[in-house]
Protein backbone atom coordinates (compact mmCIF):
# COMPACT_ATOMS: atom_id res chain seq x y z
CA UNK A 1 0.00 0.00 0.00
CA UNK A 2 1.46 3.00 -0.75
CA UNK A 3 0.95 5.48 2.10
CA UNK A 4 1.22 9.31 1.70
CA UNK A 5 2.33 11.71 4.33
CA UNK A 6 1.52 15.60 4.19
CA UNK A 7 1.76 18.51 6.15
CA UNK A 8 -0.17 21.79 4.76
CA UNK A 9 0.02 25.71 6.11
CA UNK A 10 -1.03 29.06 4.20
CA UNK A 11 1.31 30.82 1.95
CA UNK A 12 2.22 33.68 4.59
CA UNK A 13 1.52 34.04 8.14
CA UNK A 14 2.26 37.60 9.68
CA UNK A 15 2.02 38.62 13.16
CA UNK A 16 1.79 42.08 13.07
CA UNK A 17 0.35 45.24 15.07
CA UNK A 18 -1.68 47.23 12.91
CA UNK A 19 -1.41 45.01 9.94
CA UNK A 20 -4.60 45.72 8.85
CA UNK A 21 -3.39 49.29 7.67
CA UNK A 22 -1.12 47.28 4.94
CA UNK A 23 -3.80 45.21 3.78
CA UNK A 24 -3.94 47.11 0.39
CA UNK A 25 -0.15 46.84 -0.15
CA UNK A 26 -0.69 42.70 0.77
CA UNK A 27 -3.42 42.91 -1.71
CA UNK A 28 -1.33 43.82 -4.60
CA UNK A 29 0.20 40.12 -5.06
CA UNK A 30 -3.08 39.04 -5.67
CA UNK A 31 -4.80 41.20 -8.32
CA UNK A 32 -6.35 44.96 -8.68
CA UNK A 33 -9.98 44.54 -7.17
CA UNK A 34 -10.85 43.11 -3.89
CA UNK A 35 -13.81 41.53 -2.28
CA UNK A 36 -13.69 41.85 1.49
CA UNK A 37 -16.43 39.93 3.74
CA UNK A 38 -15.73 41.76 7.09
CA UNK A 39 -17.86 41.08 10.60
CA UNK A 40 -20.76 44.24 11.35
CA UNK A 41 -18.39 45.18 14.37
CA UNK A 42 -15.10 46.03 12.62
CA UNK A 43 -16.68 47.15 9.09
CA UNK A 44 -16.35 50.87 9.81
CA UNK A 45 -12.63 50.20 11.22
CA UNK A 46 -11.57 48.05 7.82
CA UNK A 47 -13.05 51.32 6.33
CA UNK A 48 -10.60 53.74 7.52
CA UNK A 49 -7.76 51.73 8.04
CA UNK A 50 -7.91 49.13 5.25
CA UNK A 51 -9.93 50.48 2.31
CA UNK A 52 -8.32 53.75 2.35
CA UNK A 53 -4.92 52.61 1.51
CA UNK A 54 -6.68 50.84 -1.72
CA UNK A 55 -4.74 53.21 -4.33
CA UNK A 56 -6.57 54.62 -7.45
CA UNK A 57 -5.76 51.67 -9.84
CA UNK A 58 -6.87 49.15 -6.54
CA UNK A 59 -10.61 48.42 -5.78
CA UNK A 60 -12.19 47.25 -2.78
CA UNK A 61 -15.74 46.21 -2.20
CA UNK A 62 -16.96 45.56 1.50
CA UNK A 63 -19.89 43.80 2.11
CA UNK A 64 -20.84 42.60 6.09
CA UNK A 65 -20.73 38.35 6.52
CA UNK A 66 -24.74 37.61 6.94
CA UNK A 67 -23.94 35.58 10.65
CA UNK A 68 -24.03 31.89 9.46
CA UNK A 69 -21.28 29.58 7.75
CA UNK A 70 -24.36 28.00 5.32
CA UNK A 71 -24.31 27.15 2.06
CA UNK A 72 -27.02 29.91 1.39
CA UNK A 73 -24.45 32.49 2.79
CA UNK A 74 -21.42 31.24 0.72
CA UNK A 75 -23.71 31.05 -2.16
CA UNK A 76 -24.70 34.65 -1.77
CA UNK A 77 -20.96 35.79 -2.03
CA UNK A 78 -19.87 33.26 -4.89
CA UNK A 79 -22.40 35.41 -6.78
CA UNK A 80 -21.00 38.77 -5.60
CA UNK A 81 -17.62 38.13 -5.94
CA UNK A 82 -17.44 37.07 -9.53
CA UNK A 83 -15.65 39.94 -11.22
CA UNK A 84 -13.16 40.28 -8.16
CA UNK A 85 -9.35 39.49 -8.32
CA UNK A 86 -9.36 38.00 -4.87
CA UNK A 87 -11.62 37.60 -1.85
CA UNK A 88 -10.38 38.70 1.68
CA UNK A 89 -12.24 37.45 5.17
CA UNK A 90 -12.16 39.60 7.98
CA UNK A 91 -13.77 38.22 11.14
CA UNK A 92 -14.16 35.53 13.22
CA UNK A 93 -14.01 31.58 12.49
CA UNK A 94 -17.66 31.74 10.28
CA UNK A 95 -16.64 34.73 8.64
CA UNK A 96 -13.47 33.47 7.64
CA UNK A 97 -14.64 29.94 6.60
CA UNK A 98 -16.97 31.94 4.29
CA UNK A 99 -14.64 33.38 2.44
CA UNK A 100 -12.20 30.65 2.13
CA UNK A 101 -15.18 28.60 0.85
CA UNK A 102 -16.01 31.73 -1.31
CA UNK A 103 -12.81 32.23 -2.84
CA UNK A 104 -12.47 28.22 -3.23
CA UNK A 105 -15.35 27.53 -5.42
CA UNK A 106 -14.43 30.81 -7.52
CA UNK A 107 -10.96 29.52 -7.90
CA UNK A 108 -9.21 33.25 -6.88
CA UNK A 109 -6.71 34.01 -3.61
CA UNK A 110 -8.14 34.20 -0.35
CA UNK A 111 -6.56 36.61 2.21
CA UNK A 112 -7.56 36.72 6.57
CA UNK A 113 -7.47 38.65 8.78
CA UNK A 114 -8.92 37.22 11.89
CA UNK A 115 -10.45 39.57 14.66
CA UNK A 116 -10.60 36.80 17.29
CA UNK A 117 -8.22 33.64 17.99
CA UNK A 118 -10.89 31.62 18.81
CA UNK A 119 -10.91 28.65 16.27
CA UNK A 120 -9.06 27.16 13.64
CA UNK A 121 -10.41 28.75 10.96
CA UNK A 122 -7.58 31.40 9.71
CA UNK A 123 -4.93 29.10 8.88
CA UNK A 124 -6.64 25.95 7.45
CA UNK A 125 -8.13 24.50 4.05
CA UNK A 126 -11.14 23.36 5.98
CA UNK A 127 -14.37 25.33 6.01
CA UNK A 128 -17.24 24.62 8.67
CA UNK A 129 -20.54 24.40 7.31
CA UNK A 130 -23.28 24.86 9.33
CA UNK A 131 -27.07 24.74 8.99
CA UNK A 132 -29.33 27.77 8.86
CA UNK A 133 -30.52 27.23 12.67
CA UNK A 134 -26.70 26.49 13.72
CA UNK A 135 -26.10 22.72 13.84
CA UNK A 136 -22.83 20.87 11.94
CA UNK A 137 -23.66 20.38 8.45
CA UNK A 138 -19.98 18.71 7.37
CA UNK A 139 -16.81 19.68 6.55
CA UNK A 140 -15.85 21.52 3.78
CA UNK A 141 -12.10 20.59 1.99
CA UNK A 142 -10.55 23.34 0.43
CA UNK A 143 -8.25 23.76 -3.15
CA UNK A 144 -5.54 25.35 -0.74
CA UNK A 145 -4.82 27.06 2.28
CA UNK A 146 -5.49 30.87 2.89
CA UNK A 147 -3.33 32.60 0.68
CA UNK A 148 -1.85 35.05 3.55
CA UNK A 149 -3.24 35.43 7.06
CA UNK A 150 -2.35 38.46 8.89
CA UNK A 151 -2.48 38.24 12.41
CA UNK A 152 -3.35 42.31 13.57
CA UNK A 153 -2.29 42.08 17.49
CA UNK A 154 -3.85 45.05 18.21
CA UNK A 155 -7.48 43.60 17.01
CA UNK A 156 -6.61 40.39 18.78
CA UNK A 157 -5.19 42.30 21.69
CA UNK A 158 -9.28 44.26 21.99
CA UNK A 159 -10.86 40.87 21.57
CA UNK A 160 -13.63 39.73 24.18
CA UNK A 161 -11.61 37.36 27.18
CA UNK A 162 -14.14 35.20 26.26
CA UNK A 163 -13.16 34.64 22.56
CA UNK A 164 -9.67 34.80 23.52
CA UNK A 165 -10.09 31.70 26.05
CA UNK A 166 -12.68 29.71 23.41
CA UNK A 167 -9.37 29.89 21.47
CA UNK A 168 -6.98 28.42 23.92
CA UNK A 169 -9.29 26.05 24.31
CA UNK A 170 -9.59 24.35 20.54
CA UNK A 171 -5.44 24.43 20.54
CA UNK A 172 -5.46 22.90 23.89
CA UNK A 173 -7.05 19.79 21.96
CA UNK A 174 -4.73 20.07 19.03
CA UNK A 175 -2.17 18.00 20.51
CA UNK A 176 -4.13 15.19 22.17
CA UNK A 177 -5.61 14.50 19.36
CA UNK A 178 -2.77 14.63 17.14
CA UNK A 179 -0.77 12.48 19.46
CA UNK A 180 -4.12 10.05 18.95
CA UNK A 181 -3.80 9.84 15.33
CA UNK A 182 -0.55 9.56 15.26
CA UNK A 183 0.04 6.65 17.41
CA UNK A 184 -2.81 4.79 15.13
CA UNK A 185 -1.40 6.55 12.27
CA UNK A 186 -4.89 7.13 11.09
CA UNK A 187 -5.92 10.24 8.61
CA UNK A 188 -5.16 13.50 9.44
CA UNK A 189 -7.56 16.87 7.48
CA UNK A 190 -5.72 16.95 4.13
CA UNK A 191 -7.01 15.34 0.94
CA UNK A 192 -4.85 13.89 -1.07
CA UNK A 193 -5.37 13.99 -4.72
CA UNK A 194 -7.03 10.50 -4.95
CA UNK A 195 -9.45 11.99 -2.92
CA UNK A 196 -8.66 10.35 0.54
CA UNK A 197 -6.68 12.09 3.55
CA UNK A 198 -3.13 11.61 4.09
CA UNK A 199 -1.37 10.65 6.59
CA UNK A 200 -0.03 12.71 9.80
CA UNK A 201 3.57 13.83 9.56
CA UNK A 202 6.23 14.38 12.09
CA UNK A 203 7.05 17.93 11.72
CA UNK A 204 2.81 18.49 11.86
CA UNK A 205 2.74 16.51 15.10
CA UNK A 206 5.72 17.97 15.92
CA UNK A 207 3.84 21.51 15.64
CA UNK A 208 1.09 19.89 17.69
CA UNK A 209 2.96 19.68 20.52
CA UNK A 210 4.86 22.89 20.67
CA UNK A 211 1.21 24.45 20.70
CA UNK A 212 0.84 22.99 23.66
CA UNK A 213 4.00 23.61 25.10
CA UNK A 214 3.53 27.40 23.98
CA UNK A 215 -0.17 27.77 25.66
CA UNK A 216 0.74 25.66 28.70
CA UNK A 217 3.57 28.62 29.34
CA UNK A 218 2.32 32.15 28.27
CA UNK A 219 -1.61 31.35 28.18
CA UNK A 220 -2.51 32.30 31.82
CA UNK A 221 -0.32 34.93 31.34
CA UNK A 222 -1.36 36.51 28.21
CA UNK A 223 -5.46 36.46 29.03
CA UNK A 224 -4.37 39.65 31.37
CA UNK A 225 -2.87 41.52 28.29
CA UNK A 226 -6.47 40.88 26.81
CA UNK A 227 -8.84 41.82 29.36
CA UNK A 228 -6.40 45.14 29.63
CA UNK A 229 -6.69 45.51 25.25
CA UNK A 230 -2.60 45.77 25.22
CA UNK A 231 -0.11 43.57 23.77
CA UNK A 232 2.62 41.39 25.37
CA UNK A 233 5.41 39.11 24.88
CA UNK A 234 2.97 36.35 26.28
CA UNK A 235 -0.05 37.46 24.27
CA UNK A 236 1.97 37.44 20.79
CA UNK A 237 3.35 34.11 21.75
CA UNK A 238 0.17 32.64 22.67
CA UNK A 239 -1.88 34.36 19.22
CA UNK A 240 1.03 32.40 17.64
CA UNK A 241 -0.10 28.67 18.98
CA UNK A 242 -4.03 29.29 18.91
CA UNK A 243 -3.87 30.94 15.02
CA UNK A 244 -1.49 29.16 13.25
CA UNK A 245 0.16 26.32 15.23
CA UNK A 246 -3.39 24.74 16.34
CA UNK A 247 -4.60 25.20 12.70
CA UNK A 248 -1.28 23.36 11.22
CA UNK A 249 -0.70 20.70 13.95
CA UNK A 250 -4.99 20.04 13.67
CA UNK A 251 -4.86 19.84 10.04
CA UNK A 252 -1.01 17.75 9.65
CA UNK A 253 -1.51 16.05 12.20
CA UNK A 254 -4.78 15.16 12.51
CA UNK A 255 -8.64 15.48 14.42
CA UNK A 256 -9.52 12.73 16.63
CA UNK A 257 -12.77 12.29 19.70
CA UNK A 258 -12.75 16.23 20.68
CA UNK A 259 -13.96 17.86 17.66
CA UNK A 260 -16.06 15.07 16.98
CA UNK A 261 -17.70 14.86 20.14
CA UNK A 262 -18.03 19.31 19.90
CA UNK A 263 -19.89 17.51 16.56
CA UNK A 264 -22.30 16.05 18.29
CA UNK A 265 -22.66 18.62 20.80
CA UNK A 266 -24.35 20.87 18.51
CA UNK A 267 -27.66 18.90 18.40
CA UNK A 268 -28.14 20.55 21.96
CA UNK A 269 -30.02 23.28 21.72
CA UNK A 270 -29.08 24.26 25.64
CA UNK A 271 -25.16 24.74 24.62
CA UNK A 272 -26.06 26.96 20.90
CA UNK A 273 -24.98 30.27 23.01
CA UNK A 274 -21.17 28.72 23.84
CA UNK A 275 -18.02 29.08 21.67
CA UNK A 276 -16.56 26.33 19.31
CA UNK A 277 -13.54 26.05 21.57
CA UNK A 278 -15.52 26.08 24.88
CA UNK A 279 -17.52 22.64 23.59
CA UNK A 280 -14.18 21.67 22.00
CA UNK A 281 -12.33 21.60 25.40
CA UNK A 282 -15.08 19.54 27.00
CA UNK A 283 -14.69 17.10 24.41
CA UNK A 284 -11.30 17.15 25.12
CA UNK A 285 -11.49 16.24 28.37
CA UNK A 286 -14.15 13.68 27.28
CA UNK A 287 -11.30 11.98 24.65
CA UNK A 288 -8.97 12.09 27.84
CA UNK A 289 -11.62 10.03 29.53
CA UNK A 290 -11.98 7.69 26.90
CA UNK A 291 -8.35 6.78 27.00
CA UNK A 292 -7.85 6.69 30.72
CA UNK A 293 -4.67 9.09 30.58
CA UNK A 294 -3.07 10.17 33.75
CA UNK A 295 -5.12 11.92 36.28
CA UNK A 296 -2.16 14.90 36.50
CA UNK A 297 -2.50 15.25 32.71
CA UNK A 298 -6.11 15.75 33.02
CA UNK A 299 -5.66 18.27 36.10
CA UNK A 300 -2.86 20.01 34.40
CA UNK A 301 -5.20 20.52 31.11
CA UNK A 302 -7.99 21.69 33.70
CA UNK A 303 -5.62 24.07 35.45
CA UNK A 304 -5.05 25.97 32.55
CA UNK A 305 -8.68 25.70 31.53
CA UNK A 306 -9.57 27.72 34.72
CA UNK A 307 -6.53 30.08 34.99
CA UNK A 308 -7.88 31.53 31.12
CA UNK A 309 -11.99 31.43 32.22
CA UNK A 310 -12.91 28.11 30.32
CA UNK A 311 -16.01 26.80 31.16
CA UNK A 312 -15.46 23.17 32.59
CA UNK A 313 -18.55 21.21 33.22
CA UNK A 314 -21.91 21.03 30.85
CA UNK A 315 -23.78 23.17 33.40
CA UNK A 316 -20.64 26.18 32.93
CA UNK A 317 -21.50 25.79 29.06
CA UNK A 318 -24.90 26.17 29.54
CA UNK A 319 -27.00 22.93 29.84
CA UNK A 320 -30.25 23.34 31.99
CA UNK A 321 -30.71 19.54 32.81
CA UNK A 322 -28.93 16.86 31.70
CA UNK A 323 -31.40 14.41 29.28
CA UNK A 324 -29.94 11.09 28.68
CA UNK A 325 -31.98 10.71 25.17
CA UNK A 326 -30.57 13.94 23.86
CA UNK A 327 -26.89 13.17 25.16
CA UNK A 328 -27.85 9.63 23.81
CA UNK A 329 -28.55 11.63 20.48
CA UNK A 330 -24.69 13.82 20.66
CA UNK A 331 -22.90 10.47 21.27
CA UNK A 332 -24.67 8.67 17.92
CA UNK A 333 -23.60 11.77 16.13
CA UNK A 334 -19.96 11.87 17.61
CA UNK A 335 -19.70 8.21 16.06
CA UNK A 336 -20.87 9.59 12.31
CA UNK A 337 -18.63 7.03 10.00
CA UNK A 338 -17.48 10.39 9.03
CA UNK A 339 -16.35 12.37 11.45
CA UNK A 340 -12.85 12.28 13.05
CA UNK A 341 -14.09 10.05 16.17
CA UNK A 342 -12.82 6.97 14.48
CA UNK A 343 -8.91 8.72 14.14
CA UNK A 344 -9.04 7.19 17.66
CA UNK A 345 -6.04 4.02 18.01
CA UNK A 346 -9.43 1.93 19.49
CA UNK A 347 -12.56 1.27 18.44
CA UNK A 348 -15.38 3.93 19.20
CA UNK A 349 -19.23 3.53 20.04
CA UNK A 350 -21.88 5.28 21.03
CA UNK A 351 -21.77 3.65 24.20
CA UNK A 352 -18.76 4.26 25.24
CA UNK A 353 -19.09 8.12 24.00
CA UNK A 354 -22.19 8.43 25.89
CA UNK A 355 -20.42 7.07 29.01
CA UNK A 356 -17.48 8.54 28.99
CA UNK A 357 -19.31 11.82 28.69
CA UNK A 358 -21.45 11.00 31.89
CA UNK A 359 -17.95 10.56 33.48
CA UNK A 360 -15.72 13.30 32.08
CA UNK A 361 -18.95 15.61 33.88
CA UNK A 362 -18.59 14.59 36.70
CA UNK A 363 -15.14 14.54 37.19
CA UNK A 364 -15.14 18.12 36.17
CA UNK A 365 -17.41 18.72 38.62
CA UNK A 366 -15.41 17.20 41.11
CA UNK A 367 -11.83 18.58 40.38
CA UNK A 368 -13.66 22.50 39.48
CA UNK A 369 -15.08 21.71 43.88
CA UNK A 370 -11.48 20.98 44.79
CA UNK A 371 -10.63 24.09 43.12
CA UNK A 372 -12.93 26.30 44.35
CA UNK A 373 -11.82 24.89 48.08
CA UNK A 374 -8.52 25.28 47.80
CA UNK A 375 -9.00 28.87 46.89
CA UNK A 376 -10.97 29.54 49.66
């Protein structure tokens, strides 16, 4: 059998205060006329600072991202965007997989700029689709990755704590479930050209792990540069791992029981109001769970959980009362013969999903008391 390796990144990746004033000079590489999908919040900002460096012979159109990551939404753009050079997202993860979608079934560049470090989204070939009322739809694989992604650390620097921690979050799963597919050496996010995913690489695991390393040291440290809108050492370092090392080590290296089970966790209508990353770290600790790893590296995980303001158990992310047929109902979708639950180096069910869910709860519960105590 002939087995292919890959590992996969965007063409440029700048860290950068005030990037989004060079925007127009970035733009240049790609064409004359641009096509910029920007969130409601930052549209008049983009105005000023991006769209007025457009030069005479440069055109840029700015249109605000309708709120949903649908195929009505992308559909709406594909139309819009015809007789543009190249399209450029500027958002959060939805807005952003828009475009990339946008720009993908067009054919033209794609360029980011992310306003929050809250997901994946900026770095990778993958787009999210969603349906109209907010549950998973599937994934969407991409021609290429983003083009150029310019991280602006003074937006990320005024994001909501919130976002900030929903971020740390999804990269604190990057590497557990990299290190799952890897010892199975099962599929990691890119498709190959025969149509099925390749396999993870070391430098992408690698990657993986240095995002952890990176969020386990300057994480804690950087949510204070956030909820004070200035930008550190720590903050910089940390935009680093959540942007673009949790989007390369998740897509070379692979997706395993936490996304799929923050899959499945969308069918609850009780958690629609929490972040991507907030469900994603439960089903991290739910993966952790499954595979009986160490109580300390389940405690060290929830340590830095608390010190950014992660939710921990399913009543911090919202759930009203726990219903087994509805949970019953997440762990059946988790286990979708399509979804990156079975990247896991044993076999997965539903009832062992459902149970280790039911566990991973109330251990939470249990380790956020001792917590609490020792505080007081």
């Amino acid at each position: 059998m002939n087995i292919v390796k890959g590992i996969a990144s965007p063409g440029k990746f700048l860290v950068q205060a005030d990037a989004l004033q060079d925007l127009a000079i970035h733009g240049k590489a790609y064409g004359a006329a641009a096509y910029l999908i920007c969130d409601q919040f930052i549209v008049e900002r983009v105005r000023t600072k991006a769209l007025s460096g457009f030069s005479n012979e440069q055109q840029g159109e700015l249109v605000v991202f309708g709120g949903q990551c649908s195929d009505r939404e992308i559909d709406k753009h594909v139309q819009a965007a015809r007789a543009f050079d190249y399209v450029v997202g500027i958002g959060g993860g939805k807005t952003l997989d828009t475009a990339k979608a946008t720009a993908h079934l067009l054919g033209k560049p794609v360029l980011i700029v992310p306003t929050l470090a809250s997901t994946d989204a900026p770095c990778t070939a993958i787009s999210v689709i969603y349906n109209d009322d907010d549950t998973f739809n599937r994934y969407l694989f991409l021609s290429r990755n983003p083009d150029l992604v310019l991280a602006d650390t003074r937006i990320l620097a005024e994001q909501p704590a919130r976002f900030f921690a929903a971020g740390v979050g999804d990269g604190l799963a990057t590497y557990f479930e990299a290190r799952a597919c890897f010892a199975a050496q099962r599929d990691n996010l890119i498709l190959g050209t025969d149509g099925k995913m390749l396999k993870p690489t070391l430098i992408g695991f690698a990657i993986a792990q240095t995002c952890y390393e990176t969020i386990r040291k300057y994480a804690a440290q950087a949510t204070y540069a956030v909820q004070n809108n200035v930008i550190t050492a720590a903050l910089e370092n940390t935009i680093e791992a959540t942007i673009y090392m949790s989007a390369v080590g998740a897509e070379s290296g692979g997706c395993a029981a936490a996304h799929a089970i923050h899959n499945g966790m969308t069918l609850v209508h009780d958690l629609h109001g929490a972040q991507h990353g907030e469900k994603v770290v439960f089903g991290l600790f739910t993966q952790l769970v499954m595979e009986a790893a160490p109580v300390e590296e389940i405690e060290e995980v929830v340590a830095i959980a608390i010190a950014v303001g992660l939710p921990l158990t399913l009543e911090d992310l919202g759930l009203k009362s726990f219903l087994e047929q509805e949970w019953r109902k997440v762990a059946e979708a988790a286990c979708d013969k399509n979804d990156t639950i079975h990247n896991m180096p044993f076999t997965v069910t539903p009832e062992l999903v459902y149970d280790a869910i039911v566990a991973t709860d109330a251990l939470l519960r249990s380790l956020k008391k001792q917590k609490l105590n020792a505080v007081h």
